[in-house]
Protein backbone atom coordinates (compact mmCIF):
# COMPACT_ATOMS: atom_id res chain seq x y z
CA UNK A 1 19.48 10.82 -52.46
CA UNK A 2 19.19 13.29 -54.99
CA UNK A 3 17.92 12.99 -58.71
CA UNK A 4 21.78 13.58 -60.01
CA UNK A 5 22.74 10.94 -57.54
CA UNK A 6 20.25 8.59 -58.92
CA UNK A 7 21.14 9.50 -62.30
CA UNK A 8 24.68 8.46 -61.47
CA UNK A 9 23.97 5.33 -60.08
CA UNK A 10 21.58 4.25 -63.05
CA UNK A 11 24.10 5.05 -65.66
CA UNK A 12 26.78 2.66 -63.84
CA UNK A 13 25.06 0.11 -63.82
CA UNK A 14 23.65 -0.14 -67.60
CA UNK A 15 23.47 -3.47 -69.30
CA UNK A 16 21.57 -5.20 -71.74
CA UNK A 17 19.26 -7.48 -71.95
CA UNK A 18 18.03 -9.12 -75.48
CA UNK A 19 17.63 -5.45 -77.18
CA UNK A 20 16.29 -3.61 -74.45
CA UNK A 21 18.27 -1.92 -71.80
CA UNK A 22 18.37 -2.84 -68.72
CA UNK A 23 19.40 -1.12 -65.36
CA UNK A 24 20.32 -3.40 -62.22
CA UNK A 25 21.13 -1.77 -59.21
CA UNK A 26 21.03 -3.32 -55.63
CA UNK A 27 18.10 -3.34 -53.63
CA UNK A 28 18.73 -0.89 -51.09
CA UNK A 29 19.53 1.56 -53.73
CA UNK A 30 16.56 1.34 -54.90
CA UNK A 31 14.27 1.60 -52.21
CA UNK A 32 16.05 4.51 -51.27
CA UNK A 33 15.09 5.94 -55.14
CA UNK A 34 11.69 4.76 -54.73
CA UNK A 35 11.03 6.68 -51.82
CA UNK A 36 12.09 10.01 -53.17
CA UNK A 37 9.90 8.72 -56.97
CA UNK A 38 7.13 8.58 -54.46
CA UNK A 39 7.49 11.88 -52.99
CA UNK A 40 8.25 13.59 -56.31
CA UNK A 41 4.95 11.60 -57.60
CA UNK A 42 3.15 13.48 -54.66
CA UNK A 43 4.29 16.73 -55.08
CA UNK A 44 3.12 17.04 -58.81
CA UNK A 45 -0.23 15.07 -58.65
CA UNK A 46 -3.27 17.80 -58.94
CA UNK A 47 -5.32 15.50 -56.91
CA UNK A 48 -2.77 15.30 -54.04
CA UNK A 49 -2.70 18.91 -53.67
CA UNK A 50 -6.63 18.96 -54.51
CA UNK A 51 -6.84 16.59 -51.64
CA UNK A 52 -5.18 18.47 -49.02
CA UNK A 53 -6.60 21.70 -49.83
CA UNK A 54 -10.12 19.76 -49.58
CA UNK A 55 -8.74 18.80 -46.24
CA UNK A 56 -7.55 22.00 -44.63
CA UNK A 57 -10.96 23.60 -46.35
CA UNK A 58 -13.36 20.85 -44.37
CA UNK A 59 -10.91 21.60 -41.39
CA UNK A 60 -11.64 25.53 -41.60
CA UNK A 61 -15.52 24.97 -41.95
CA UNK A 62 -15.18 22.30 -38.98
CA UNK A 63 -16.59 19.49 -40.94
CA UNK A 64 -14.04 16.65 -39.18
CA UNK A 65 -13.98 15.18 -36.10
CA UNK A 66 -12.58 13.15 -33.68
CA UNK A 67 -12.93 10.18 -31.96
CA UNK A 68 -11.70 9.70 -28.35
CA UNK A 69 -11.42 5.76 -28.33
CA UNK A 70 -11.77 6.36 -23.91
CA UNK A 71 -14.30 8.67 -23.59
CA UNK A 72 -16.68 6.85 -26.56
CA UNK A 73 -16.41 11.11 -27.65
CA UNK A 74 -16.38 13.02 -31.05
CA UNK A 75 -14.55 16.25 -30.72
CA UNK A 76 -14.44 18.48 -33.26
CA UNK A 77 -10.66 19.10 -35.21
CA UNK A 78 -9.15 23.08 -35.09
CA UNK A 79 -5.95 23.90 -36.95
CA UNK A 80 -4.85 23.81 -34.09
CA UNK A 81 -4.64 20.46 -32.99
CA UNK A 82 -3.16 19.39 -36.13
């Protein structure tokens, strides 16, 4: 779905209630616009994007590991394997 699409849908379905306006739209709808809020939330959050790049720097410097559940193991993660 696609932030015109939700735009659409949202200004169907305007009502009021008391003095405030109110949208109602049906549940899968919505879940379906909550899932792309989510990933738009994501994309713009500095510490998302801090986050990863802390990630792919501790992955670089081999700072995480592994564990093999089997083997009782730690194995060290490589770009690689990811």
């Amino acid at each position: 779905m696609t932030v015109s699409q939700i735009v659409e849908t949202t200004n169907k379905t305007k009502t009021q209630i008391g003095k405030k306006p109110v949208v109602v739209i049906p549940l899968r709808e919505w879940r379906v616009i909550e899932d792309v809020l989510e990933d738009y939330e994501a994309k713009i959050s500095m510490n998302y994007r801090a986050s990863i790049e802390q990630a792919r720097n501790q992955i670089k410097t081999k700072k995480i590991y592994s564990f093999d559940f089997t083997t009782g193991k730690t194995n060290r993660i490589t770009m690689k394997k990811l």
